[in-house]
Protein backbone atom coordinates (compact mmCIF):
# COMPACT_ATOMS: atom_id res chain seq x y z
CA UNK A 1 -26.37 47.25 -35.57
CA UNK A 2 -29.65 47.27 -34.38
CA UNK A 3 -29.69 45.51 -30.95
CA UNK A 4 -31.39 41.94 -30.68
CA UNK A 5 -34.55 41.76 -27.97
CA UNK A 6 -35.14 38.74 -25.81
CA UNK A 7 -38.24 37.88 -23.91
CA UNK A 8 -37.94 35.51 -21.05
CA UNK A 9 -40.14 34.66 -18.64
CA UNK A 10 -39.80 35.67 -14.78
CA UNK A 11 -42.09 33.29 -12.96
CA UNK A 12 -39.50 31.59 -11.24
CA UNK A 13 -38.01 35.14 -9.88
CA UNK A 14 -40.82 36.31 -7.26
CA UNK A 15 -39.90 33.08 -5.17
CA UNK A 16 -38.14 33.07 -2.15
CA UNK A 17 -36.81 29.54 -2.45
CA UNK A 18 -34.42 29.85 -5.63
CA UNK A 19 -34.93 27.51 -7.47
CA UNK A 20 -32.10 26.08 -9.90
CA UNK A 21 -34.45 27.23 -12.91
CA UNK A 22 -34.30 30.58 -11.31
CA UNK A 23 -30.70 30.76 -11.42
CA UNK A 24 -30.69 29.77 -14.97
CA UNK A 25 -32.82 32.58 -16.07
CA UNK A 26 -30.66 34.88 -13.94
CA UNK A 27 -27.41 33.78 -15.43
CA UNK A 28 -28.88 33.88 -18.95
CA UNK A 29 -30.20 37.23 -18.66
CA UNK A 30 -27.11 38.23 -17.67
CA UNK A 31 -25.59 36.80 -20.85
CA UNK A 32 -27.62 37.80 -23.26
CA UNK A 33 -27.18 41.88 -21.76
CA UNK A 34 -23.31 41.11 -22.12
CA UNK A 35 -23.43 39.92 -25.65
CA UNK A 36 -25.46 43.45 -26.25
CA UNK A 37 -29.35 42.00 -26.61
CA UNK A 38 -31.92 43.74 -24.70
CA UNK A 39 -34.17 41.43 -22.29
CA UNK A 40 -37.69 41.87 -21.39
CA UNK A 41 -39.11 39.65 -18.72
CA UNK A 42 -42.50 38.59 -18.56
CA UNK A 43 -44.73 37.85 -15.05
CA UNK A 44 -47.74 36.57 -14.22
CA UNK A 45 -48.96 37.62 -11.24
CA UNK A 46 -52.52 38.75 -11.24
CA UNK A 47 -53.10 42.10 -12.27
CA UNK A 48 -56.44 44.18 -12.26
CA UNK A 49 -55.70 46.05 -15.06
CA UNK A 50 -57.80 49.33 -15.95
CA UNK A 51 -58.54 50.30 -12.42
CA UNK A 52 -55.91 52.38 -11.66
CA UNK A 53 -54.48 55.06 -13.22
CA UNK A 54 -50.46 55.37 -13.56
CA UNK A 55 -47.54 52.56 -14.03
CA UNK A 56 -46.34 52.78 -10.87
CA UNK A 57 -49.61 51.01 -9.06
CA UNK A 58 -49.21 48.57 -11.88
CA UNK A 59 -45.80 47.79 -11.16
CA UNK A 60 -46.15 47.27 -7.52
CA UNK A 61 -48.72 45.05 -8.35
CA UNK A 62 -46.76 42.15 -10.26
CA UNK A 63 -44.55 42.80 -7.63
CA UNK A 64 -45.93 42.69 -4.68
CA UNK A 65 -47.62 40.11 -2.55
CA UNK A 66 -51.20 39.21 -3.65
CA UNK A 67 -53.25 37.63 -0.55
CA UNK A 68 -54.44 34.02 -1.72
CA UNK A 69 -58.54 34.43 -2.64
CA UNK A 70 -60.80 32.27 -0.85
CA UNK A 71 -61.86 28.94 -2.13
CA UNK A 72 -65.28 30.37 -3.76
CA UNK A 73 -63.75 33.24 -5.58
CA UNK A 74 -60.72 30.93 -6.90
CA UNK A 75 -63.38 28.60 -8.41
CA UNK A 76 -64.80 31.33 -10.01
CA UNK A 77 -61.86 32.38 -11.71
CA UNK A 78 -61.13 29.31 -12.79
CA UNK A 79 -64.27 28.14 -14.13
CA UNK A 80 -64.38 31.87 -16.17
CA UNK A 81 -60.70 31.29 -17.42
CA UNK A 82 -61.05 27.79 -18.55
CA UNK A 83 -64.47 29.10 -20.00
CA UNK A 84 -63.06 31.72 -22.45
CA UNK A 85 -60.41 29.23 -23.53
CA UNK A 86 -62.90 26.58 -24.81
CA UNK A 87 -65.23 29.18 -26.22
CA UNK A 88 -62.49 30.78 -27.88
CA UNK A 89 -59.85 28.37 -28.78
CA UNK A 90 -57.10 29.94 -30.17
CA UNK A 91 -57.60 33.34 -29.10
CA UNK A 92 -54.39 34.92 -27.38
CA UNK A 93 -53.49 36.77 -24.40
CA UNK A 94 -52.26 40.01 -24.58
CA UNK A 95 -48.96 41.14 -23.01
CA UNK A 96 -48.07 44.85 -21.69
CA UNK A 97 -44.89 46.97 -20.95
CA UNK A 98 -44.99 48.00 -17.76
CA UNK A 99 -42.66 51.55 -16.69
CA UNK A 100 -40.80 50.45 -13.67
CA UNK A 101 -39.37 54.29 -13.61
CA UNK A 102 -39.28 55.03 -9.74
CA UNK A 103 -39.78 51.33 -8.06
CA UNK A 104 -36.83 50.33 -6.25
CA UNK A 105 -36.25 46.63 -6.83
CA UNK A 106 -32.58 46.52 -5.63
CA UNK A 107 -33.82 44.77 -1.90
CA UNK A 108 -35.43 41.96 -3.50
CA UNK A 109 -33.72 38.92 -1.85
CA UNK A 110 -32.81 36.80 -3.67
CA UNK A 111 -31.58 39.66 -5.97
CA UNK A 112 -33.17 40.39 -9.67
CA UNK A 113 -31.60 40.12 -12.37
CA UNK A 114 -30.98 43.24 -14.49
CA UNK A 115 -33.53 43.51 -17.27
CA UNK A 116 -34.10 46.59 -19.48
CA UNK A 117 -38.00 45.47 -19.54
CA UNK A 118 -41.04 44.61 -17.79
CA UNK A 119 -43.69 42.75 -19.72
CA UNK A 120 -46.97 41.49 -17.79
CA UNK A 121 -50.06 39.27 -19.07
CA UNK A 122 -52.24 38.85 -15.87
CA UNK A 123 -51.87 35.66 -14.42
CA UNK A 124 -50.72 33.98 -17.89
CA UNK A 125 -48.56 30.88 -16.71
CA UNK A 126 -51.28 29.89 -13.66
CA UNK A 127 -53.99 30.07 -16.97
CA UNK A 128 -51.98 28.13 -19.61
CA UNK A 129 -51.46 25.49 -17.26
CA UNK A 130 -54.65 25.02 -16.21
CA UNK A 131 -55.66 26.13 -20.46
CA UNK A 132 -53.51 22.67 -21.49
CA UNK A 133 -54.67 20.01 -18.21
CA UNK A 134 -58.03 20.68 -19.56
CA UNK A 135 -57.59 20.87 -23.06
CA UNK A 136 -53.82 19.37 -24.00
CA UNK A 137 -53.66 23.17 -26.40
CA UNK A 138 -50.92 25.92 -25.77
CA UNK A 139 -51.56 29.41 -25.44
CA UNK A 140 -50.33 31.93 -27.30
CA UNK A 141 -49.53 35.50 -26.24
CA UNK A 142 -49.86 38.47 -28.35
CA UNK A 143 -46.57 40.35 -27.40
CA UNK A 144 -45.80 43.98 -27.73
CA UNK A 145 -44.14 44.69 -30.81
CA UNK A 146 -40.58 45.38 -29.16
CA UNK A 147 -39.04 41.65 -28.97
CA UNK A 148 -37.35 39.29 -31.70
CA UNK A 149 -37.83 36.13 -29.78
CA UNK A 150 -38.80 34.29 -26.89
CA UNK A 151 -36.90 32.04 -24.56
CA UNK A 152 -38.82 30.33 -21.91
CA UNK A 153 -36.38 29.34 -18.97
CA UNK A 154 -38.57 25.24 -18.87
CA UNK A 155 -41.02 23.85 -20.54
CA UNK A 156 -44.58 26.01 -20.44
CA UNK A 157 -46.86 25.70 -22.41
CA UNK A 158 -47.29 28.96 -23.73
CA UNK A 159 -46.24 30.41 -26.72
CA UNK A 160 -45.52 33.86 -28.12
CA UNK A 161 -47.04 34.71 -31.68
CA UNK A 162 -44.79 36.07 -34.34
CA UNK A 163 -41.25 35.39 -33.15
CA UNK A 164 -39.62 32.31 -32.85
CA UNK A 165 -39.91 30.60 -29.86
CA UNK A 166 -37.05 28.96 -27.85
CA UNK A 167 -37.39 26.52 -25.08
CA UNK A 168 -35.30 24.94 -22.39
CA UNK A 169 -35.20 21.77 -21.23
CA UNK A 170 -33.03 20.93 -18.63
CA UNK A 171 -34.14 17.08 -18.02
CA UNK A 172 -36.75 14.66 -19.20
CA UNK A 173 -36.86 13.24 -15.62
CA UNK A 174 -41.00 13.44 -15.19
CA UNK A 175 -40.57 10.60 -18.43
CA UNK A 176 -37.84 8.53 -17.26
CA UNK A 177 -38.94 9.00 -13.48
CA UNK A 178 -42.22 9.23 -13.12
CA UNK A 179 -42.92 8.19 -9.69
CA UNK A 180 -40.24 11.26 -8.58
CA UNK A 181 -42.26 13.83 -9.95
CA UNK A 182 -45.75 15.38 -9.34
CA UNK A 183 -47.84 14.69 -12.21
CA UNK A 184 -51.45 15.30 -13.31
CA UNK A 185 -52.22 12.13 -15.80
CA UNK A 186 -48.83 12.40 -17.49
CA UNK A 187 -49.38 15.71 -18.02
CA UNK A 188 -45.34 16.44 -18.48
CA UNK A 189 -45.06 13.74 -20.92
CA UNK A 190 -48.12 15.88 -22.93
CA UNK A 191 -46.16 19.34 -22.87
CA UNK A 192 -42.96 17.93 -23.69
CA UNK A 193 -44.15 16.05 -26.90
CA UNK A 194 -46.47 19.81 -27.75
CA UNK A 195 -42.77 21.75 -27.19
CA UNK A 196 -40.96 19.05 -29.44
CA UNK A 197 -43.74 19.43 -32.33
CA UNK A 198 -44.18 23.12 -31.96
CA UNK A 199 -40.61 24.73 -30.64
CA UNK A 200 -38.39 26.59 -33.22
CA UNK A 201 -35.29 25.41 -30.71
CA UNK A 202 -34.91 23.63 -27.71
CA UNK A 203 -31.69 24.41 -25.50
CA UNK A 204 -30.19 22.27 -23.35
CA UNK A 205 -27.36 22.08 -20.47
CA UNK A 206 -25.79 18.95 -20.99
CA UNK A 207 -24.94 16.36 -23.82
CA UNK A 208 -26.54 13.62 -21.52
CA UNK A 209 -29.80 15.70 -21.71
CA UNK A 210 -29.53 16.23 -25.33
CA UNK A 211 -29.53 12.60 -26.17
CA UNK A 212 -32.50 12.19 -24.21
CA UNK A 213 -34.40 14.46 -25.78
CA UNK A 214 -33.24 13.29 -29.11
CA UNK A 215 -33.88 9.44 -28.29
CA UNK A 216 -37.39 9.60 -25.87
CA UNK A 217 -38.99 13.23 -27.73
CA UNK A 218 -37.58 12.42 -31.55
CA UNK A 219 -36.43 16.07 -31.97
CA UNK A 220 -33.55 16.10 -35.01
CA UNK A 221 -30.67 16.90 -33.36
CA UNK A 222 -29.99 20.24 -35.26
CA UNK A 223 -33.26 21.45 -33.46
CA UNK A 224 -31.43 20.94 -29.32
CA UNK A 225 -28.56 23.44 -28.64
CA UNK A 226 -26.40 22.39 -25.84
CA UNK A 227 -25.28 25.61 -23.73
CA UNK A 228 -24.10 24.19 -20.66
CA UNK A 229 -24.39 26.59 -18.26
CA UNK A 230 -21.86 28.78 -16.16
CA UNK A 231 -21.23 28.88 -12.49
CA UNK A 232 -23.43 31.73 -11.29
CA UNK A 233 -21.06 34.46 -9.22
CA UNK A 234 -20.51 33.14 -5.49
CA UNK A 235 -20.96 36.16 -2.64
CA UNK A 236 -17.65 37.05 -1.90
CA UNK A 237 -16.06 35.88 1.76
CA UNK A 238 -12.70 35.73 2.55
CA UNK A 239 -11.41 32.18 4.06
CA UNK A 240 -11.78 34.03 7.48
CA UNK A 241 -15.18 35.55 7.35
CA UNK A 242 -16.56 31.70 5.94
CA UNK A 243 -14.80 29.99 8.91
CA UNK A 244 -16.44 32.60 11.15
CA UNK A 245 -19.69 32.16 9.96
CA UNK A 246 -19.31 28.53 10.02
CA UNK A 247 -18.27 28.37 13.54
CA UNK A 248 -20.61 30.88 14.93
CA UNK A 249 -23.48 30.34 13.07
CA UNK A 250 -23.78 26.54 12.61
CA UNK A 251 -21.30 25.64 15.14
CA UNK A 252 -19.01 23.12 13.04
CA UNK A 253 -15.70 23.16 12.61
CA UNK A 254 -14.42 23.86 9.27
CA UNK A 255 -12.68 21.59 7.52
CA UNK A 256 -14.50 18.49 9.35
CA UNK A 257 -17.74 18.24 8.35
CA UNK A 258 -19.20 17.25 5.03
CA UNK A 259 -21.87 19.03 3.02
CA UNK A 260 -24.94 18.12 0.89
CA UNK A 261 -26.76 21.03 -0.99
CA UNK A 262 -30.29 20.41 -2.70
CA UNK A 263 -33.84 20.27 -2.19
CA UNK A 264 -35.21 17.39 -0.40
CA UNK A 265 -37.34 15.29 -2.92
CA UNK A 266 -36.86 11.95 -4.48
CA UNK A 267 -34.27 12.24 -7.57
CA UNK A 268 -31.46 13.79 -4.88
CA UNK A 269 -31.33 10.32 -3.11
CA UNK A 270 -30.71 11.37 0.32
CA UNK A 271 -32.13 8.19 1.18
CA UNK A 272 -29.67 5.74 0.22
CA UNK A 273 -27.02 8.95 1.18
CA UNK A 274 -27.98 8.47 4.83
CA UNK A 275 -28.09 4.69 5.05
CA UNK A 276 -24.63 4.59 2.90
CA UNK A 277 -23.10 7.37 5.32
CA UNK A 278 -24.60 6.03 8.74
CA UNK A 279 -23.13 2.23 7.01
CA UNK A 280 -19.70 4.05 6.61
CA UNK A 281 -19.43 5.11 10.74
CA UNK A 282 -17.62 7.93 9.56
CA UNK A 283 -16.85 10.65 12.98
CA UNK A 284 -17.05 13.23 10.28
CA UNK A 285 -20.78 14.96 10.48
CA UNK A 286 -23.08 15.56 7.48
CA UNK A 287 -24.69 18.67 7.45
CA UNK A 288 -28.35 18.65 4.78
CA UNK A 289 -28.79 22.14 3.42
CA UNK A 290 -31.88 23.14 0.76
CA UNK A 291 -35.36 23.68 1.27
CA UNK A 292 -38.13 21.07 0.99
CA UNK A 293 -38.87 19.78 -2.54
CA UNK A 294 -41.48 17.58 -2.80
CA UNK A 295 -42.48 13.57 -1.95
CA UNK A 296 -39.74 14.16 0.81
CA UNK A 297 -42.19 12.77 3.40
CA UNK A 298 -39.72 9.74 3.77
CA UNK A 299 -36.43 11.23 3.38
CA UNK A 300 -37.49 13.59 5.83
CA UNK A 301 -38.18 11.17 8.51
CA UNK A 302 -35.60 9.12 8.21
CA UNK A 303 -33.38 12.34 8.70
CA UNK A 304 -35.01 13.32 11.93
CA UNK A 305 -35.37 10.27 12.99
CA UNK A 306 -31.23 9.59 12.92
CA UNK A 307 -31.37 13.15 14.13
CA UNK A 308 -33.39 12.46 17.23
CA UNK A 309 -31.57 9.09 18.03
CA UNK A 310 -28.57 10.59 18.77
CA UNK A 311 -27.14 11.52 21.54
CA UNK A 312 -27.08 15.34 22.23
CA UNK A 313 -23.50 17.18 22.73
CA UNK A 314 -22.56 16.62 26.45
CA UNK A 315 -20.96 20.05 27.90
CA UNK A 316 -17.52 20.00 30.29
CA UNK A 317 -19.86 21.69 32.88
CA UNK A 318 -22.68 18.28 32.65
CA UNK A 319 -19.41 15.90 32.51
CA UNK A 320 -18.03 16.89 35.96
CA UNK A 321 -21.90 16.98 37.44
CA UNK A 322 -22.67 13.84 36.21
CA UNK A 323 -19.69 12.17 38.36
CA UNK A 324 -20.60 14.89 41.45
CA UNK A 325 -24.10 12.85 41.30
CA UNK A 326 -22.17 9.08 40.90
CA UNK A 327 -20.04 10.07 43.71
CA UNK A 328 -22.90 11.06 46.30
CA UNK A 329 -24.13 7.83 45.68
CA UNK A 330 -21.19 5.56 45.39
CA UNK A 331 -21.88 4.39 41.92
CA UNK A 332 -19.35 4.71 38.95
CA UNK A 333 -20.77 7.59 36.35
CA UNK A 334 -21.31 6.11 33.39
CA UNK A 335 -19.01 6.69 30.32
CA UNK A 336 -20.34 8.74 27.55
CA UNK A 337 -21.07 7.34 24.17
CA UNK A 338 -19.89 9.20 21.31
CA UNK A 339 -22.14 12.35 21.11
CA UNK A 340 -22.07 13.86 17.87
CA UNK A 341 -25.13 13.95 15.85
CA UNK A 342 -23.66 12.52 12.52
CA UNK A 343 -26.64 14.18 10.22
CA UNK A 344 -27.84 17.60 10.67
CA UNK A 345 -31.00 19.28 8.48
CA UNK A 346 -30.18 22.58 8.32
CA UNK A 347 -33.18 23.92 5.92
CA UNK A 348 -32.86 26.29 3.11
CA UNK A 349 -30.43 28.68 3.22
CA UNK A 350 -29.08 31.92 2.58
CA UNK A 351 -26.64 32.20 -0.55
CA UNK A 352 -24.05 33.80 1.46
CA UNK A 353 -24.28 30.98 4.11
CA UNK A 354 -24.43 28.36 1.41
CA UNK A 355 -21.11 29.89 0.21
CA UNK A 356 -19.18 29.95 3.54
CA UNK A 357 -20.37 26.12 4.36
CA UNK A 358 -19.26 25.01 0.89
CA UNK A 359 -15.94 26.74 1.33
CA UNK A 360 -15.28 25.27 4.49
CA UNK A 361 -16.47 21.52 3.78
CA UNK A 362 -13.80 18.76 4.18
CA UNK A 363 -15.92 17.08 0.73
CA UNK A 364 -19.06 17.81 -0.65
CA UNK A 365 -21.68 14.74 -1.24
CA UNK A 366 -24.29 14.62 -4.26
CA UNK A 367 -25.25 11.67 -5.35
CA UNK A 368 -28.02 12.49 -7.11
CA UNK A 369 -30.01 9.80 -9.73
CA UNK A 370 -30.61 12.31 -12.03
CA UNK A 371 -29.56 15.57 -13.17
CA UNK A 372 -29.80 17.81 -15.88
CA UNK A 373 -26.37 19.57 -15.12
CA UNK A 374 -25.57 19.13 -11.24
CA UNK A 375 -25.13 23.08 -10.70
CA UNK A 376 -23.75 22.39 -7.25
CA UNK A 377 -21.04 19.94 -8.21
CA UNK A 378 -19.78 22.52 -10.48
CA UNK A 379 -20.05 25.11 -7.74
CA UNK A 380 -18.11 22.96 -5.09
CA UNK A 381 -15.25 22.43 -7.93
CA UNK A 382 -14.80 25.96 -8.45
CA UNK A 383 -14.23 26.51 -4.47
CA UNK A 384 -11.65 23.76 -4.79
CA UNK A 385 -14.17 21.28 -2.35
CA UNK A 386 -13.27 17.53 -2.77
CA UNK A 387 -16.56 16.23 -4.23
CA UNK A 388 -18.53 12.25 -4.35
CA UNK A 389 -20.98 12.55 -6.79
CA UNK A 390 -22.58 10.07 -8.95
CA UNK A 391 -21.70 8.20 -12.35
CA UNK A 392 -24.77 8.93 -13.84
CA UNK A 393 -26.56 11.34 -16.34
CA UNK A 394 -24.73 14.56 -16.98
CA UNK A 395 -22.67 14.63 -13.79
CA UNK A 396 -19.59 13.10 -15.38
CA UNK A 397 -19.68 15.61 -17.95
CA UNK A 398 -19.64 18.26 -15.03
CA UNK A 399 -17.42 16.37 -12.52
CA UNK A 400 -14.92 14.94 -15.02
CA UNK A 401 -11.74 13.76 -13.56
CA UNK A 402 -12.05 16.20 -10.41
CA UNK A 403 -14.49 14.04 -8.36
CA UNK A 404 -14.98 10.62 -7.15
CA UNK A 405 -17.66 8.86 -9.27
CA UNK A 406 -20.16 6.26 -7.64
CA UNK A 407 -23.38 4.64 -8.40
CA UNK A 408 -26.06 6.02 -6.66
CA UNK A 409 -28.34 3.12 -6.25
CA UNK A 410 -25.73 1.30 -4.44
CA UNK A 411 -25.32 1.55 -0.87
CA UNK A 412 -22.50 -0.57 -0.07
CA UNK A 413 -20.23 0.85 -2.90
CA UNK A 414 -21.43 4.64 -1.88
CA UNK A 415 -20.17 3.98 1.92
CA UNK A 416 -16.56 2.79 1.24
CA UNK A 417 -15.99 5.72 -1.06
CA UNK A 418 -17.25 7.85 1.50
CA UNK A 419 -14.99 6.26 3.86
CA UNK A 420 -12.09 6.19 1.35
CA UNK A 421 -12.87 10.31 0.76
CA UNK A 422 -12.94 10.76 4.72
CA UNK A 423 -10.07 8.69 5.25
CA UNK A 424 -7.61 9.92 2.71
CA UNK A 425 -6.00 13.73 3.08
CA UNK A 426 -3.84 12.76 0.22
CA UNK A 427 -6.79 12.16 -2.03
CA UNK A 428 -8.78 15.42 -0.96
CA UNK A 429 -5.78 17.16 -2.19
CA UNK A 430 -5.68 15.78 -5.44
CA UNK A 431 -9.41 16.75 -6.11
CA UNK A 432 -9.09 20.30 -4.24
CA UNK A 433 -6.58 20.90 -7.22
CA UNK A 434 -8.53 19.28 -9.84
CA UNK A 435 -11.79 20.90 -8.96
CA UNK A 436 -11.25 24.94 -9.81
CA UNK A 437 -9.46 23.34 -13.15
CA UNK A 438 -12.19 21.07 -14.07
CA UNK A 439 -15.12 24.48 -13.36
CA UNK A 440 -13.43 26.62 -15.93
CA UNK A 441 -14.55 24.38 -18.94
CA UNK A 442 -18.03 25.79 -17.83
CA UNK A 443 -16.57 29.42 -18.16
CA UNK A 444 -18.74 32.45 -18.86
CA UNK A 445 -17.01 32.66 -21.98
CA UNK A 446 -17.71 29.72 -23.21
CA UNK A 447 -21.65 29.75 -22.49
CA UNK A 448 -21.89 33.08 -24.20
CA UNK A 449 -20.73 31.54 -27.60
CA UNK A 450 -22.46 28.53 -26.87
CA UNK A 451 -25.60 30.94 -26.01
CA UNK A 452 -24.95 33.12 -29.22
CA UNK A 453 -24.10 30.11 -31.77
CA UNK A 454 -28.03 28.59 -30.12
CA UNK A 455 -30.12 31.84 -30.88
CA UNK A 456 -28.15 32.15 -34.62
CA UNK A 457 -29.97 29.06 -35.02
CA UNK A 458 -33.32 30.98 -35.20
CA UNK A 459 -31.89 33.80 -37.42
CA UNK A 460 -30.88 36.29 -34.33
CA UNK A 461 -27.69 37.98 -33.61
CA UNK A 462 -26.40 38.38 -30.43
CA UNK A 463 -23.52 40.97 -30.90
CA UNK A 464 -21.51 43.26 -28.44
């Protein structure tokens, strides 16, 4: 049987910040090459195509790093690009296969996924967004006659011409929130309704999304496919290298400090998570790991500032000077106040570091307003990491009876089950064994027939 060929898009790949939609795309590509489909991947990067002769050049150049142009020559781009696509409505981009024979990808960090197929169309996804802000129209691209279908990893408004045309959505959150999200005029709430018209499926990763999309975009509900999705693989540490790490690296002690894990923006609530866990006086430190998101302005200076208000670590060594200097001048030396700093931003993160502090956590803390899936619930269950996360959207789906469930928009509630989670070894326990239970309903296994059931929707076979 003739095998089945997938074109996703790799947009979200060439960035160093790994984004949950990156790790999607990764684990579906992986998938869909176990079930026995082929997978090209489409970029975007700007490519001056015709002036050099050879693959190779080409390659390197939707790989590499372009320099940003100047403001002039940007304007000019734009103002040709946006030209052609009111001049010519309609008319559609051309994608290429690029031979990646002889470029070694294998140092990329984070990793690639393995693909059997590189597809470019010069700057496509930069175009099409600027294409629909102007002009509310998709474009289309004119693929190479080598793929069966096209999954696009979030919504884009681009579209490939003669296949069917998959799309996931993992949240409606720039509808329901708004003022958490960078928007351009409700642009969002534009390309969702285009992909609910237009797309021949939209996939999902959680029944909470799917009734979302059924109830705010009116798709019929044999049009969403819920996949869930899979814990991606973890690097692999022992117990001993992750305490290591922990120790040496971060300098906490593992086992008594607690862990958040996401980008810093509004819909993660670290907010409230700081006033509920400075409200619960817990001795146990929080440590904040993830890159910046965006609108963190105020979560990030509320962090520093509890950061900077505390009172550093005082050393045995400063201890015994500071009562050398009392002595010499008959005064009692003053007794030190507790000197922990009880939230630490540690910034974004290697994976293999995120690993070893999850590992080591006493519980893990998300209490997030809003999520599509929660991937890093699921990941703390697997490790067997007592979890708080919140009651709402899909996280009860993911969490189930292996975490404690709180609402998110209240403080008070948040800080006594943080104190209650602190407090109680007996209780940790009980969700440590829960937790790796709980992650294997989200098995590989059971995405890949959720995966292949979705695309038999559209008339293609996945087989091994």
């Amino acid at each position: 049987m003739k095998k089945s060929r997938v074109l996703t898009d790799g947009n979200h790949f060439l960035s160093r910040f790994g984004t949950g939609i990156a790790s999607y795309s990764r684990t579906l590509i992986h998938n869909i090459r176990d079930l026995g489909g082929t997978v090209g991947v489409l970029f975007g990067a700007k490519v001056s195509y015709g002036r050099h002769d050879g693959d190779l050049v080409l390659a390197t150049q939707i790989l590499g790093h372009e320099p940003p142009p100047n403001i002039l020559v940007k304007a000019l781009r734009t103002g040709g690009q946006l030209g052609r696509a009111l001049l010519f409505p309609g008319r559609s981009i051309p994608a290429r296969m690029v031979n990646m024979k002889g470029l070694e990808v294998d140092a990329f960090e984070p990793p690639l996924p393995t693909f059997d197929h590189v597809v470019s169309a010069s700057s496509v996804f930069v175009n099409a967004d600027r294409v629909f802000t102007l002009t509310g129209k998709m474009t289309n691209i004119r693929l190479p006659d080598t793929f069966d279908v096209a999954h696009w990893s979030s919504p884009m408004p681009v579209r490939a011409e003669g296949v069917p045309n998959i799309y996931t959505i993992h949240d409606l959150i720039p509808l329901q929130y708004p003022y958490m999200v960078l928007d351009r005029g409700g642009r969002s709430a534009r390309l969702h309704a285009s992909i609910a018209q237009s797309a021949d499926l939209i996939v999902t990763v959680s029944e909470a999304s799917k009734r979302q999309i059924v109830d705010l975009l009116r798709v019929p509900e044999e049009r969403v496919a819920v996949t869930f999705q899979p814990v991606p693989p973890l690097p692999f540490l022992t117990r001993e290298e992750a305490e290591r790490l922990v120790r040496t690296v971060y300098g906490a002690k593992p086992g008594e400090y607690a862990l958040f894990l996401g980008a810093i923006e509004p819909k993660k609530n670290l907010r409230r998570l700081v006033d509920a866990y400075l409200l619960a006086g817990l001795d146990t430190p929080l440590l904040i790991a993830g890159p910046l998101g965006w609108l963190y302005e105020e979560e990030l200076a509320l962090i520093d500032s509890v950061t900077r208000n505390a009172l550093p670590m005082r050393l045995p060594q400063q201890e015994g000077l500071a009562n050398a200097i009392a002595g010499a001048f008959d005064m009692v030396a003053p007794q030190p106040r507790p000197n922990r700093l009880p939230i630490q931003r540690l910034g974004l993160l290697p994976r293999r570091h995120v690993s070893a502090l999850m590992m080591c956590a006493k519980f893990f803390v998300f209490p997030s307003i809003h999520e599509g899936f929660g991937l890093p619930v699921l990941e703390a269950l697997q490790l067997g990491t007592p979890v708080l996360t919140s009651n709402t959207s899909s996280l009860p789906e993911v969490a189930g009876d292996a975490a404690v469930l709180v609402d998110p928009l209240d403080v008070s509630a948040m800080a006594r089950r943080l104190r209650e989670l602190d407090g109680d070894a007996d209780l940790r326990a009980e969700l440590s064994a829960r937790g790796p239970q709980q992650a294997r309903t989200f098995s590989p296994e059971t995405y890949k027939i959720k995966l292949a059931d979705a695309y038999a929707k559209v008339g293609i076979t996945l087989s091994g």
